[in-house]
Structures are given as C-alpha cells and as structure tokens.
PDB file of N, CA and C in Angstrom:
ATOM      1  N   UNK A   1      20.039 -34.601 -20.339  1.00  0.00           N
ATOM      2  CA  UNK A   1      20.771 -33.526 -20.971  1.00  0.00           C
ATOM      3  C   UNK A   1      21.690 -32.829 -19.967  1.00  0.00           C
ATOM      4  N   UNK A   2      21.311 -32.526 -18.748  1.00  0.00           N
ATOM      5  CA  UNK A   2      21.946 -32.106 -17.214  1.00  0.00           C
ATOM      6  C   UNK A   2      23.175 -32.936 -17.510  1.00  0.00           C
ATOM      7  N   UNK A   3      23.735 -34.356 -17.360  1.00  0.00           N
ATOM      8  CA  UNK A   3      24.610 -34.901 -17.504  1.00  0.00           C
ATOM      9  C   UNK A   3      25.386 -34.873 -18.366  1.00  0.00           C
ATOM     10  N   UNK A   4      24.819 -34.681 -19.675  1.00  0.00           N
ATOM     11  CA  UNK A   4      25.941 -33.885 -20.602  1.00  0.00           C
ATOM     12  C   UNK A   4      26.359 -33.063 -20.925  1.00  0.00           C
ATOM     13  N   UNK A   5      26.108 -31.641 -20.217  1.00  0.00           N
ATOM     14  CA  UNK A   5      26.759 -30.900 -19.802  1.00  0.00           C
ATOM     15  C   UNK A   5      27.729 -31.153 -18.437  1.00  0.00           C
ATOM     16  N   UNK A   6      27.110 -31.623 -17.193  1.00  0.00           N
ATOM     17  CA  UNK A   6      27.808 -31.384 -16.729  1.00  0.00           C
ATOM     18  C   UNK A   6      29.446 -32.348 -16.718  1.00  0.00           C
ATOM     19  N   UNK A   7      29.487 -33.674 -17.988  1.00  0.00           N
ATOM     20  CA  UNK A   7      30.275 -34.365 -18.553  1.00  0.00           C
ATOM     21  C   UNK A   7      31.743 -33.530 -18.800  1.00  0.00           C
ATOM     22  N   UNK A   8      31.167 -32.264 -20.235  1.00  0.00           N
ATOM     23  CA  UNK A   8      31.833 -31.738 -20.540  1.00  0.00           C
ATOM     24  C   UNK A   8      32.388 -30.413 -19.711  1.00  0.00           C
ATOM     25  N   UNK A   9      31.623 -29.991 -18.151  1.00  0.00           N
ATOM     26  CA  UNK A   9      32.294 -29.114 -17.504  1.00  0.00           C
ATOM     27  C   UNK A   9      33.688 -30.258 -16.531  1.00  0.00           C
ATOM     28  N   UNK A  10      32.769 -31.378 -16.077  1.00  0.00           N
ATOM     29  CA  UNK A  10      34.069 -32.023 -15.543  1.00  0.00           C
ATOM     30  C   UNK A  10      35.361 -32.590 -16.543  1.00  0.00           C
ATOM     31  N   UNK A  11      35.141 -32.558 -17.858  1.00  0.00           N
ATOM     32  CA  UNK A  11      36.367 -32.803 -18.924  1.00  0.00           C
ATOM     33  C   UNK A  11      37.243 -31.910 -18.985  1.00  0.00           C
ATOM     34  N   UNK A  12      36.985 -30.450 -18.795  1.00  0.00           N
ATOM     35  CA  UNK A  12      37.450 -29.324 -18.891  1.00  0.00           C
ATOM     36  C   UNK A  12      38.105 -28.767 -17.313  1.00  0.00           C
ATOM     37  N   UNK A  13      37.305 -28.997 -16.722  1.00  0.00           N
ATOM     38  CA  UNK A  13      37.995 -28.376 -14.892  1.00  0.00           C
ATOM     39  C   UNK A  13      38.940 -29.631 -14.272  1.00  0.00           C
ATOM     40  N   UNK A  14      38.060 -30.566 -14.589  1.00  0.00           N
ATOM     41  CA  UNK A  14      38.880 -32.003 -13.984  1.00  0.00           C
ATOM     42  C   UNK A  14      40.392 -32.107 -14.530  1.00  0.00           C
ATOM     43  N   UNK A  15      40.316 -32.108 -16.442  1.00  0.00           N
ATOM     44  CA  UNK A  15      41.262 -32.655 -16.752  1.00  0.00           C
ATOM     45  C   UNK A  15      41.749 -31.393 -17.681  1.00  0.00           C
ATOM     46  N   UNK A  16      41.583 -30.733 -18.262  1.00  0.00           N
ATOM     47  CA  UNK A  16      41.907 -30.129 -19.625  1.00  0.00           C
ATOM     48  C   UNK A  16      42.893 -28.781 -19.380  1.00  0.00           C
ATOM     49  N   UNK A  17      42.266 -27.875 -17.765  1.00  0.00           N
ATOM     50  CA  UNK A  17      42.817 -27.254 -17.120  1.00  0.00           C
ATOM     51  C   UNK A  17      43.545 -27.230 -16.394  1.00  0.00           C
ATOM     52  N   UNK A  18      44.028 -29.033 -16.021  1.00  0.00           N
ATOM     53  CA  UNK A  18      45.065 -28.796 -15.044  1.00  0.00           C
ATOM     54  C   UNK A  18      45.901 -28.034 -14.893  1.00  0.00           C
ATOM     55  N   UNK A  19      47.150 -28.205 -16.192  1.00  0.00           N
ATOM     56  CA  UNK A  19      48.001 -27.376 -16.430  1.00  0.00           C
ATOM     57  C   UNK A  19      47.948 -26.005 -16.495  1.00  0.00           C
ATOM     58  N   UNK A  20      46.776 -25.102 -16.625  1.00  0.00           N
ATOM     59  CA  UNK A  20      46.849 -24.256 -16.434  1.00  0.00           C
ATOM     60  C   UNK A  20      46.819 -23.292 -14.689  1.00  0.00           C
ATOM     61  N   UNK A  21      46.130 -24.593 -14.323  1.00  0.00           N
ATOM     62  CA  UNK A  21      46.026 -24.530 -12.549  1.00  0.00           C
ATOM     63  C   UNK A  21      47.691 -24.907 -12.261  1.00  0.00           C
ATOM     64  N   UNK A  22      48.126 -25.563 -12.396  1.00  0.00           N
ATOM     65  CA  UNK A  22      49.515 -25.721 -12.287  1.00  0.00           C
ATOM     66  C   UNK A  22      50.206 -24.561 -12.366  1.00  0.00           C
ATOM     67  N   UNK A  23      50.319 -23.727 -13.657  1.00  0.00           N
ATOM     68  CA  UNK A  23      50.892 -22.364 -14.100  1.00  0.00           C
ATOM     69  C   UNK A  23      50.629 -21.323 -13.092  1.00  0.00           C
ATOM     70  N   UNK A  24      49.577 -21.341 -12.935  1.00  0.00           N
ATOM     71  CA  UNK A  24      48.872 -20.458 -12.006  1.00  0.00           C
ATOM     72  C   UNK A  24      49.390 -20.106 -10.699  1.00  0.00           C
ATOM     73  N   UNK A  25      49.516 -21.624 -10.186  1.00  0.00           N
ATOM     74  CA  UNK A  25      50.402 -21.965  -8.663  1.00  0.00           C
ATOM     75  C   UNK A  25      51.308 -21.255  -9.008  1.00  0.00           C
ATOM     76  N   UNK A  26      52.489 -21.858 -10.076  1.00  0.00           N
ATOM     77  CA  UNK A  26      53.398 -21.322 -10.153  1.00  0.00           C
ATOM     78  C   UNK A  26      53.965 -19.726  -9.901  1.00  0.00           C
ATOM     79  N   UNK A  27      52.863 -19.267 -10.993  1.00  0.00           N
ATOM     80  CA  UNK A  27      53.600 -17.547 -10.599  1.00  0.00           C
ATOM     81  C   UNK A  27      53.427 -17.692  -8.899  1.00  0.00           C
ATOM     82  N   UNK A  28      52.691 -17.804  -8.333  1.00  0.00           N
ATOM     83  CA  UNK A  28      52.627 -17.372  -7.032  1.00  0.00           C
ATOM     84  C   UNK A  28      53.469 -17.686  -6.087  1.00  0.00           C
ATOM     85  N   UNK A  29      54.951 -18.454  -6.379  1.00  0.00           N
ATOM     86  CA  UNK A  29      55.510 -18.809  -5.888  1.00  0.00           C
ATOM     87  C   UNK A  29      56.694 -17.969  -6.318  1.00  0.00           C
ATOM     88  N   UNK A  30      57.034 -16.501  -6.584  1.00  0.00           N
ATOM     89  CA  UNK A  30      57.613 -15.383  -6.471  1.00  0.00           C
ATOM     90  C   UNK A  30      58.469 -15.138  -8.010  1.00  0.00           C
ATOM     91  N   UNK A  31      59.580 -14.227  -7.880  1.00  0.00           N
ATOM     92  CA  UNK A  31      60.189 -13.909  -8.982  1.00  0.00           C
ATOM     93  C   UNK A  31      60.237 -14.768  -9.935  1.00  0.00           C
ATOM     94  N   UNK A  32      61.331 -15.590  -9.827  1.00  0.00           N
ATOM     95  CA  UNK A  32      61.113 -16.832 -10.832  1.00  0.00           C
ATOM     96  C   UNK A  32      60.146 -18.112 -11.075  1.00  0.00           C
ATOM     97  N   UNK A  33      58.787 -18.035 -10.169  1.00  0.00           N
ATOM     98  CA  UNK A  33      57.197 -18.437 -10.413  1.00  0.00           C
ATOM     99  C   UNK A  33      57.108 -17.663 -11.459  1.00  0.00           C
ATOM    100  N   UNK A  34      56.744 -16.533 -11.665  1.00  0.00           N
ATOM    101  CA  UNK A  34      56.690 -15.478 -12.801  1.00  0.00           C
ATOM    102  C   UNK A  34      57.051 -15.518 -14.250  1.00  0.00           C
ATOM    103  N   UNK A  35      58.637 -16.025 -14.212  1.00  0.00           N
ATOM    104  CA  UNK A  35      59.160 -16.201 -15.175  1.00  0.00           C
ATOM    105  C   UNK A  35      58.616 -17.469 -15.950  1.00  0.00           C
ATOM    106  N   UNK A  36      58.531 -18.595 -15.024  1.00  0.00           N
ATOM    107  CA  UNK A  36      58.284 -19.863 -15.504  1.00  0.00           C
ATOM    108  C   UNK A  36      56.883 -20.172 -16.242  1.00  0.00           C
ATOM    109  N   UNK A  37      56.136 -19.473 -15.469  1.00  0.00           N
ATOM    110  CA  UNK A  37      54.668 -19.404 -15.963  1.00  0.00           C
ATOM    111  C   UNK A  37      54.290 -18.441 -17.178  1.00  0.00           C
ATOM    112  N   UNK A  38      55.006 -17.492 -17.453  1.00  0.00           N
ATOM    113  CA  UNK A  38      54.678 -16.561 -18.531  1.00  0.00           C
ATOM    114  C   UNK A  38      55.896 -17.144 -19.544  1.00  0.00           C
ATOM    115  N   UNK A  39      56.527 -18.178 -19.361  1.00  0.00           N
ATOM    116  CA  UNK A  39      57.552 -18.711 -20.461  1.00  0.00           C
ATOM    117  C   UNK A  39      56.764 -19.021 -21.504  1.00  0.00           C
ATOM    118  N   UNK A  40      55.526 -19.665 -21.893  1.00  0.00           N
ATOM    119  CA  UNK A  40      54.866 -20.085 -22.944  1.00  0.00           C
ATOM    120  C   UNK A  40      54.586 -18.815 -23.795  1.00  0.00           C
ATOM    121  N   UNK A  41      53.975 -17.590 -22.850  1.00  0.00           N
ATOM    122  CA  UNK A  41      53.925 -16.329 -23.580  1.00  0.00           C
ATOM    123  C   UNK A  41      54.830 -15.883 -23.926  1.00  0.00           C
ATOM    124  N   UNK A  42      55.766 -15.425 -23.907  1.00  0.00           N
ATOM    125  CA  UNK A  42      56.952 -15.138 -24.146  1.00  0.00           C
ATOM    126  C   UNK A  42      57.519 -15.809 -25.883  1.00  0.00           C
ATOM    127  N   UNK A  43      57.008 -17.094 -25.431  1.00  0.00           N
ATOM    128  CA  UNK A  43      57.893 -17.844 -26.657  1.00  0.00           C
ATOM    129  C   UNK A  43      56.640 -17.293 -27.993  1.00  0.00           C
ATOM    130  N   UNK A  44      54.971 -17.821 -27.892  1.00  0.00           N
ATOM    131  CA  UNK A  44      54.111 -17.040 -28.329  1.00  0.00           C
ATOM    132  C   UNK A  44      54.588 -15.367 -29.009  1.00  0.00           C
ATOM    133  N   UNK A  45      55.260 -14.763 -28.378  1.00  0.00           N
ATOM    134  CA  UNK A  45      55.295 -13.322 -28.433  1.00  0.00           C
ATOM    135  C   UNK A  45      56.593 -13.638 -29.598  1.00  0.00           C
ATOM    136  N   UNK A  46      57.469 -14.123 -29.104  1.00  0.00           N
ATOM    137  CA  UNK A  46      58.564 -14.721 -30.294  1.00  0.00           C
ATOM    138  C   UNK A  46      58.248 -14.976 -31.648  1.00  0.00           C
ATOM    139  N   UNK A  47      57.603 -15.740 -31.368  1.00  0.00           N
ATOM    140  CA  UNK A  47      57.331 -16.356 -33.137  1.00  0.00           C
ATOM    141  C   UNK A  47      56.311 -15.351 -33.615  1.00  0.00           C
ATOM    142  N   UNK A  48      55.316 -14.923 -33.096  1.00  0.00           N
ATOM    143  CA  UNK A  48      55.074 -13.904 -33.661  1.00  0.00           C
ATOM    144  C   UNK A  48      54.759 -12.626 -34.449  1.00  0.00           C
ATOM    145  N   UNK A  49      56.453 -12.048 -33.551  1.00  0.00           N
ATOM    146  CA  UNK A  49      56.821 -10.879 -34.215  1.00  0.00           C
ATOM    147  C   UNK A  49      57.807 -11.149 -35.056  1.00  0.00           C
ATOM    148  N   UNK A  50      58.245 -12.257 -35.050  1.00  0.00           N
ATOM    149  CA  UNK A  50      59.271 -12.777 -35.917  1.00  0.00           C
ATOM    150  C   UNK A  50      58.242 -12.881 -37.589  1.00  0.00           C
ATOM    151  N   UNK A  51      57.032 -13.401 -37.534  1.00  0.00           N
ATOM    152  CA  UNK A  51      56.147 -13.969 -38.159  1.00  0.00           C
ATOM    153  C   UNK A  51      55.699 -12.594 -39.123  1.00  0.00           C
ATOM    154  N   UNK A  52      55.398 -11.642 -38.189  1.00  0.00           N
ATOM    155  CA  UNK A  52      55.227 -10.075 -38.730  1.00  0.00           C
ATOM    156  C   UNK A  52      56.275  -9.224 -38.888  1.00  0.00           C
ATOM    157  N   UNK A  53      57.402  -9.507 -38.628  1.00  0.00           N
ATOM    158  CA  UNK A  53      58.722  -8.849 -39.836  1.00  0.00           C
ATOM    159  C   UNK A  53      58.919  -9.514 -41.102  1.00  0.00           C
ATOM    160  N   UNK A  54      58.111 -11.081 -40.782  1.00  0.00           N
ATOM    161  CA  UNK A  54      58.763 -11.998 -42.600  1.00  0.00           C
ATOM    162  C   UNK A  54      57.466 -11.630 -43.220  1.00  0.00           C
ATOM    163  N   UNK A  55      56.060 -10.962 -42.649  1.00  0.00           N
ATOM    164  CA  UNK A  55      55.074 -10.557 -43.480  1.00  0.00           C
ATOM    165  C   UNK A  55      55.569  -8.936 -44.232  1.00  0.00           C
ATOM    166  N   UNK A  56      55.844  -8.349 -43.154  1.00  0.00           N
ATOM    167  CA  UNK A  56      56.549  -7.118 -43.593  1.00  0.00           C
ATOM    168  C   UNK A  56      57.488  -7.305 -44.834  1.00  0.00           C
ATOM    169  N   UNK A  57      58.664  -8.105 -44.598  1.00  0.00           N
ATOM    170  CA  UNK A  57      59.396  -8.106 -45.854  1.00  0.00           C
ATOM    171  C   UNK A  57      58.743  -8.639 -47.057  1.00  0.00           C
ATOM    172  N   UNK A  58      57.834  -9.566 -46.709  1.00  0.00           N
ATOM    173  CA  UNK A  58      57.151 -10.291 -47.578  1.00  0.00           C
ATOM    174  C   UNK A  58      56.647  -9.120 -48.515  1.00  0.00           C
ATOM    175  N   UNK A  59      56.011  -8.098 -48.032  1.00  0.00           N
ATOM    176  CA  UNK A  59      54.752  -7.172 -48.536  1.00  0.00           C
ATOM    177  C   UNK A  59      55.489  -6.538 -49.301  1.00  0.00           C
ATOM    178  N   UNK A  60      56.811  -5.535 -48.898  1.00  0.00           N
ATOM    179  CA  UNK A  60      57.912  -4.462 -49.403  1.00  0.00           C
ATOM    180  C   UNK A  60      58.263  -5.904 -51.051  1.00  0.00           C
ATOM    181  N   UNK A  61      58.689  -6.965 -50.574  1.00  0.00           N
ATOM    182  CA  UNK A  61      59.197  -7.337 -51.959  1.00  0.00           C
ATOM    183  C   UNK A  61      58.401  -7.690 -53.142  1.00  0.00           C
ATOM    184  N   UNK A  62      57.173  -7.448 -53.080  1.00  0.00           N
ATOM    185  CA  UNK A  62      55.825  -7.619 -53.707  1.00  0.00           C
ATOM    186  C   UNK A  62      56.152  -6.224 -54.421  1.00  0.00           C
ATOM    187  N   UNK A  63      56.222  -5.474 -53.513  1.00  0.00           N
ATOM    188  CA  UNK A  63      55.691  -3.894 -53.814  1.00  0.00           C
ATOM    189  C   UNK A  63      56.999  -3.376 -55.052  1.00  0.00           C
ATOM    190  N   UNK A  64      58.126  -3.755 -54.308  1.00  0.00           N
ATOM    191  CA  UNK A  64      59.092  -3.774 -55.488  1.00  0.00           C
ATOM    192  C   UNK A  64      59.197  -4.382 -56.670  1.00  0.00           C
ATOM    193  N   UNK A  65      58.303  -5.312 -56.782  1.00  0.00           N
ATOM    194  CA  UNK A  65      58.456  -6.238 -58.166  1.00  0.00           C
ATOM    195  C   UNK A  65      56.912  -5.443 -58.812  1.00  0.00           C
ATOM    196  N   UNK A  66      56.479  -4.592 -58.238  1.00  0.00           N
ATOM    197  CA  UNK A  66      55.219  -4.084 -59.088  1.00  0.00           C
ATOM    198  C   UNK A  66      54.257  -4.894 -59.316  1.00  0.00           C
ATOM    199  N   UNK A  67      54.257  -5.954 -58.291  1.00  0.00           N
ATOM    200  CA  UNK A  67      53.227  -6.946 -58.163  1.00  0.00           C
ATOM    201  C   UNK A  67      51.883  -6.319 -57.310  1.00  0.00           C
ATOM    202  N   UNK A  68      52.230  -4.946 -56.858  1.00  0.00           N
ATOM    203  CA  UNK A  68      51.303  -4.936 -55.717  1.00  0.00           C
ATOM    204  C   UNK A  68      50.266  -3.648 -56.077  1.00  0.00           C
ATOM    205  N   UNK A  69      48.864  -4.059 -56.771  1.00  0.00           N
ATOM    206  CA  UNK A  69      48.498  -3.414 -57.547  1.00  0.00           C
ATOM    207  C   UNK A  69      47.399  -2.339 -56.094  1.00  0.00           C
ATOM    208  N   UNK A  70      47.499  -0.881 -56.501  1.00  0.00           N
ATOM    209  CA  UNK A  70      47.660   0.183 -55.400  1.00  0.00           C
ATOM    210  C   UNK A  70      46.327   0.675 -56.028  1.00  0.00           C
ATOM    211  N   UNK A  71      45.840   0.490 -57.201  1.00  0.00           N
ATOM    212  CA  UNK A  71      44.546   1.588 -57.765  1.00  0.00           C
ATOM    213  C   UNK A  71      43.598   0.936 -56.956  1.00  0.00           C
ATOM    214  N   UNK A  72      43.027   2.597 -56.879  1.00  0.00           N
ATOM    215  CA  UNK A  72      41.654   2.175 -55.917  1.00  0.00           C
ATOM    216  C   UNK A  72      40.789   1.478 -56.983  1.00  0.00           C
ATOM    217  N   UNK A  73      40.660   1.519 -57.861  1.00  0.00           N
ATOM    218  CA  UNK A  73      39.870   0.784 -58.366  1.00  0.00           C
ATOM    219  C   UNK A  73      39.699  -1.032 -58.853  1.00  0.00           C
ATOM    220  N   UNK A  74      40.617  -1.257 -57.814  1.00  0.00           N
ATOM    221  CA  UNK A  74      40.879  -2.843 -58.005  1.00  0.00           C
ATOM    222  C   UNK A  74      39.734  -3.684 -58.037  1.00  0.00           C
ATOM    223  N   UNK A  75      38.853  -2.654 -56.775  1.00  0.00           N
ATOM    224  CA  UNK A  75      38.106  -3.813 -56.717  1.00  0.00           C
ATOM    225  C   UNK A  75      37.120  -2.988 -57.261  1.00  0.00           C
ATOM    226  N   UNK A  76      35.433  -3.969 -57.836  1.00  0.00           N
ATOM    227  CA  UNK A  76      34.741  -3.561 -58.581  1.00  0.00           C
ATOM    228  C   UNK A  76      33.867  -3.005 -57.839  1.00  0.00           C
ATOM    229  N   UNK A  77      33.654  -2.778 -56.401  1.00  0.00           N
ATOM    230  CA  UNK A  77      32.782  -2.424 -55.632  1.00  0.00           C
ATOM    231  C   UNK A  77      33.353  -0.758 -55.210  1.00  0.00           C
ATOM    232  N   UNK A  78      34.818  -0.530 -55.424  1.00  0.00           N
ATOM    233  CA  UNK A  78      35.139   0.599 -55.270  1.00  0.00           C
ATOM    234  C   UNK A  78      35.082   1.832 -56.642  1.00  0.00           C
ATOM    235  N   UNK A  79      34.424   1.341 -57.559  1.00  0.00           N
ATOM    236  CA  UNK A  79      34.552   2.305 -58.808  1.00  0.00           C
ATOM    237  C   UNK A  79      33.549   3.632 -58.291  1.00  0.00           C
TER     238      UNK A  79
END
C-alpha cells in the first residue's frame, strides 16, 4: 500500500507539477518573470469577469420580462 501512495506522490511532484515549478522559476527572474508567470491568471481573471457581466445582464433581462418571480413565498419552505 506504501508504494501506492508513494506512486501517486511521484506522478504529481515528478511529472504533473513541473510546469508549475517552471512558473515559479520564472517570476523570480524579475519584472517581466512576473508578468509571464501570472499571465495564466490574468487571462483566468478575464473570462471571468467578462462571464459575470453576461450573468448580470443575463439576470436584469429576466427581471424585465417579469420572468423573475421576487415573492418570498416561492418557495414552500418559506411560507
């Protein structure tokens, strides 16, 4: 059982993390290390908030078509 764990710690440190050890180096190699390595976040942070303005509009055009039922009593646990 020892061996299959320690299988799946060397799948993960050996191979799975490289790239993140890679990233890592990176920032440390100054201003634009920084940039390069937090580029994945960045793009993450993009889609997003992009994702939560089309939920936002999404919600407002619900609310305008009177689709968006507001009584507290919707649900049967709130009567």
């Amino acid at each position: 059982m020892k061996a299959f764990f320690e299988a799946i710690q060397s799948l993960f440190v050996d191979f799975l993390f490289l790239p993140l050890d890679a990233l890592r180096q990176l920032e440390l190699e100054g201003y634009w290390g920084w940039w390069g390595a937090n580029f994945l976040n960045w793009i993450g942070i993009i889609i997003c908030g992009y994702y939560v303005v089309y939920w936002c509009k999404q919600l407002n055009l619900h609310k305008e078509n009177n689709e968006d039922n507001q009584d507290t009593t919707a649900h049967s646990f709130l009567k």
